[in-house]
C-alpha atoms as a PDB file:
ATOM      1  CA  UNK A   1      84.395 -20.560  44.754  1.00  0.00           C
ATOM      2  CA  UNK A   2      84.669 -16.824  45.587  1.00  0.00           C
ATOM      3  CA  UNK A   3      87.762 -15.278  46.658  1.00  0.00           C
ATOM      4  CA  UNK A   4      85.585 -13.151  49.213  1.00  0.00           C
ATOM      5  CA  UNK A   5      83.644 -15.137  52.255  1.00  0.00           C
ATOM      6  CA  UNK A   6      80.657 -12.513  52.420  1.00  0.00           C
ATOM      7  CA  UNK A   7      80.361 -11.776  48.739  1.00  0.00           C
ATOM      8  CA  UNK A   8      76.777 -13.510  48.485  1.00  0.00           C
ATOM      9  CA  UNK A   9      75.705 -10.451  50.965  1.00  0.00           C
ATOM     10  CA  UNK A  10      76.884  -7.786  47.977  1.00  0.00           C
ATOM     11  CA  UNK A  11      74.821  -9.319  45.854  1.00  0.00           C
ATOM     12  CA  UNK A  12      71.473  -7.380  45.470  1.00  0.00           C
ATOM     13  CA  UNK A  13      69.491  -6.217  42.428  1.00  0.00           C
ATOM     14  CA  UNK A  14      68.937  -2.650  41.455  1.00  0.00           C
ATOM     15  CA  UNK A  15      65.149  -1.277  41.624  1.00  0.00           C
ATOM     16  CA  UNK A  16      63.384  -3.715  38.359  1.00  0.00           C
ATOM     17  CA  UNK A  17      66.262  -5.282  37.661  1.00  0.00           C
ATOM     18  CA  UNK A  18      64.453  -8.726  39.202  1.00  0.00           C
ATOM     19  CA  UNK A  19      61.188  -7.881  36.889  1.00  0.00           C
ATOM     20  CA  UNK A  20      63.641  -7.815  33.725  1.00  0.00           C
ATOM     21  CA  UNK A  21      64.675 -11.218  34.832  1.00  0.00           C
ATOM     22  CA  UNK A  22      60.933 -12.471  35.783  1.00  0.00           C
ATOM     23  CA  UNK A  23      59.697 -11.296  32.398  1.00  0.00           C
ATOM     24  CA  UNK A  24      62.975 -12.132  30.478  1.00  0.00           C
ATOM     25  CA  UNK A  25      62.334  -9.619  27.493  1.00  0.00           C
ATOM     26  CA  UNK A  26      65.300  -9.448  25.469  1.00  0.00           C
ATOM     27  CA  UNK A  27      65.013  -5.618  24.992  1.00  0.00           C
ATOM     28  CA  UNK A  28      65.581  -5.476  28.849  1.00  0.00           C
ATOM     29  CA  UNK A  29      69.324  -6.966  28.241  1.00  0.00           C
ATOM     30  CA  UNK A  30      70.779  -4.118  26.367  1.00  0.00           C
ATOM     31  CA  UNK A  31      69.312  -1.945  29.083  1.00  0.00           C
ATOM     32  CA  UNK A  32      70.977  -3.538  32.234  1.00  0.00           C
ATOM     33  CA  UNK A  33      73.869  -3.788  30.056  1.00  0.00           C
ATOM     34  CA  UNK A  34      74.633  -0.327  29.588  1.00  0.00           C
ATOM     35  CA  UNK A  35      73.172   0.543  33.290  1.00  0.00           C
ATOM     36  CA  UNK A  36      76.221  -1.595  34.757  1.00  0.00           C
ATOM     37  CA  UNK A  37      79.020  -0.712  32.381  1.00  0.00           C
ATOM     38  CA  UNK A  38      78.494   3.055  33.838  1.00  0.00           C
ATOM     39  CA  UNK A  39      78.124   1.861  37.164  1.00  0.00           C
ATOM     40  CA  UNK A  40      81.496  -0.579  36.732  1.00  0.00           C
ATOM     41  CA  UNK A  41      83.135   2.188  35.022  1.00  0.00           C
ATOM     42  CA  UNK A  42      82.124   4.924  38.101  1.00  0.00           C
ATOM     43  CA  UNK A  43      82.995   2.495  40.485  1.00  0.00           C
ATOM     44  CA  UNK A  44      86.654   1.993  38.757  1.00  0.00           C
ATOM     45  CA  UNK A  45      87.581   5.787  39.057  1.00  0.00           C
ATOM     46  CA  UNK A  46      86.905   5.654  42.275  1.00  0.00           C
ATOM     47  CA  UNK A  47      89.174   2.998  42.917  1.00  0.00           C
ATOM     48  CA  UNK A  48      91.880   4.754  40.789  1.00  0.00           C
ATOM     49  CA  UNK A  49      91.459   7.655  43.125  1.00  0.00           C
ATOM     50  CA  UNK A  50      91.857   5.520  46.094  1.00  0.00           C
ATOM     51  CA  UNK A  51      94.998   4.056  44.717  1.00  0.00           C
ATOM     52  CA  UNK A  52      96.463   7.543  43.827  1.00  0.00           C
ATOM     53  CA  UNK A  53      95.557   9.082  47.094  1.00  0.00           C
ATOM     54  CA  UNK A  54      95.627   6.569  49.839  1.00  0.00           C
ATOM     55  CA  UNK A  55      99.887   7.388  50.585  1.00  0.00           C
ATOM     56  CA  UNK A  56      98.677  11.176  50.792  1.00  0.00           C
ATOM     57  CA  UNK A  57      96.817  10.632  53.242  1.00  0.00           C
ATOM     58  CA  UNK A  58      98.273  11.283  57.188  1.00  0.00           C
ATOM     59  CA  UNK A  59      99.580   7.924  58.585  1.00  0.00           C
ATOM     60  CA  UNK A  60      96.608   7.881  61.191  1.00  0.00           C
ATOM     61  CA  UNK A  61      93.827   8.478  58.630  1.00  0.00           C
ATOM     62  CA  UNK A  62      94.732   5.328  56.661  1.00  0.00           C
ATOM     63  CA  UNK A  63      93.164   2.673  57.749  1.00  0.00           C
ATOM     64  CA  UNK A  64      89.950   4.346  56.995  1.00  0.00           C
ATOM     65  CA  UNK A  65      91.280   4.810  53.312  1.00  0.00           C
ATOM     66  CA  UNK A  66      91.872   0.934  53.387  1.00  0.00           C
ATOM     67  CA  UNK A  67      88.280   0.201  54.692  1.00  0.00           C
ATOM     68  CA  UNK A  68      87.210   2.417  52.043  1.00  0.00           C
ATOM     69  CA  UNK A  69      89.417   0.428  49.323  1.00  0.00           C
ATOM     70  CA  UNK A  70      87.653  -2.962  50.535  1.00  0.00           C
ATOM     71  CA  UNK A  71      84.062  -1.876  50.401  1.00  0.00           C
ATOM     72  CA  UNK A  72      84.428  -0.278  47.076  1.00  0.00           C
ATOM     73  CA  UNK A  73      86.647  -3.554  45.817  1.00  0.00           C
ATOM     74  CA  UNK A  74      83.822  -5.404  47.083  1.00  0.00           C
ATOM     75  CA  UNK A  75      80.885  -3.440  45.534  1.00  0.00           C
ATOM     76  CA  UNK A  76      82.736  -3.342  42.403  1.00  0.00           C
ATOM     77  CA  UNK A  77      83.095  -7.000  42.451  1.00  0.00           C
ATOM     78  CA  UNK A  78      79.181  -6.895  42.841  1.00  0.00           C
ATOM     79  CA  UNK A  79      78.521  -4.610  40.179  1.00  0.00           C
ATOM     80  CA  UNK A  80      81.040  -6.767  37.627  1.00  0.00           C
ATOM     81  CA  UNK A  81      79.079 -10.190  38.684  1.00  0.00           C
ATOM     82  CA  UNK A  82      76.227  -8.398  37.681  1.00  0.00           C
ATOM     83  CA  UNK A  83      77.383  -7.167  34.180  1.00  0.00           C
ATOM     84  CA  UNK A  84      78.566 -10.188  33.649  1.00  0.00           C
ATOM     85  CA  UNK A  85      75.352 -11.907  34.006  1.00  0.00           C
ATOM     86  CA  UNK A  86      73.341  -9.515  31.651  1.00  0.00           C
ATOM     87  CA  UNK A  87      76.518 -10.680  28.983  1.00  0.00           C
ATOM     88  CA  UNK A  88      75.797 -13.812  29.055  1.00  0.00           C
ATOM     89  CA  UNK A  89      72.286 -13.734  29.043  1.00  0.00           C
ATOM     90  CA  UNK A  90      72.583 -11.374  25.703  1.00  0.00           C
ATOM     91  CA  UNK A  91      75.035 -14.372  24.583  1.00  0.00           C
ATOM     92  CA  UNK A  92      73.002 -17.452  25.676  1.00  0.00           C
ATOM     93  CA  UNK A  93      69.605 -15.767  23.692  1.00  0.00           C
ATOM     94  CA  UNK A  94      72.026 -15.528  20.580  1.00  0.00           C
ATOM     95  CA  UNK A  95      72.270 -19.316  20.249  1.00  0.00           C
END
């Protein structure tokens, strides 16, 4: 079960990813692949930049920092699930 209640409403497809997965061409794999380790690795600076300036920020200002830190926690979550999947598809076609 996952940790986070709402995360089925995170989980959308980018614009033909659901085609690639329709039509199942292998070529498509390496594609999505590399389109979500960028967006994974994007999404994890951010969060490092959170994390370094969230206790600069003035004491009324964050709780917006922290809502911040959640939704980007949560779409990064997303965006993991998602590489994930393309993984093991690329694994699962190897055997």
């Amino acid at each position: 079960m996952d940790a986070d209640p709402v995360a089925h409403e995170y989980d959308t497809l980018l614009p033909g990813e659901a085609l690639s997965i329709k039509e199942g061409d292998p070529r498509d794999i390496d594609h999505w692949i590399k389109v979500y380790s960028e967006l994974v690795a994007f999404k994890e600076k951010i969060l490092d930049e959170i994390g370094t300036q969230r206790d600069k920020v003035q004491a009324e200002g964050r709780l917006e920092v922290q809502h911040d830190d959640i939704i980007f926690r949560r779409e990064f979550a997303r965006l993991k699930r998602r590489l994930d999947y393309w993984r093991n598809e690329k694994e699962t076609r190897k055997s």
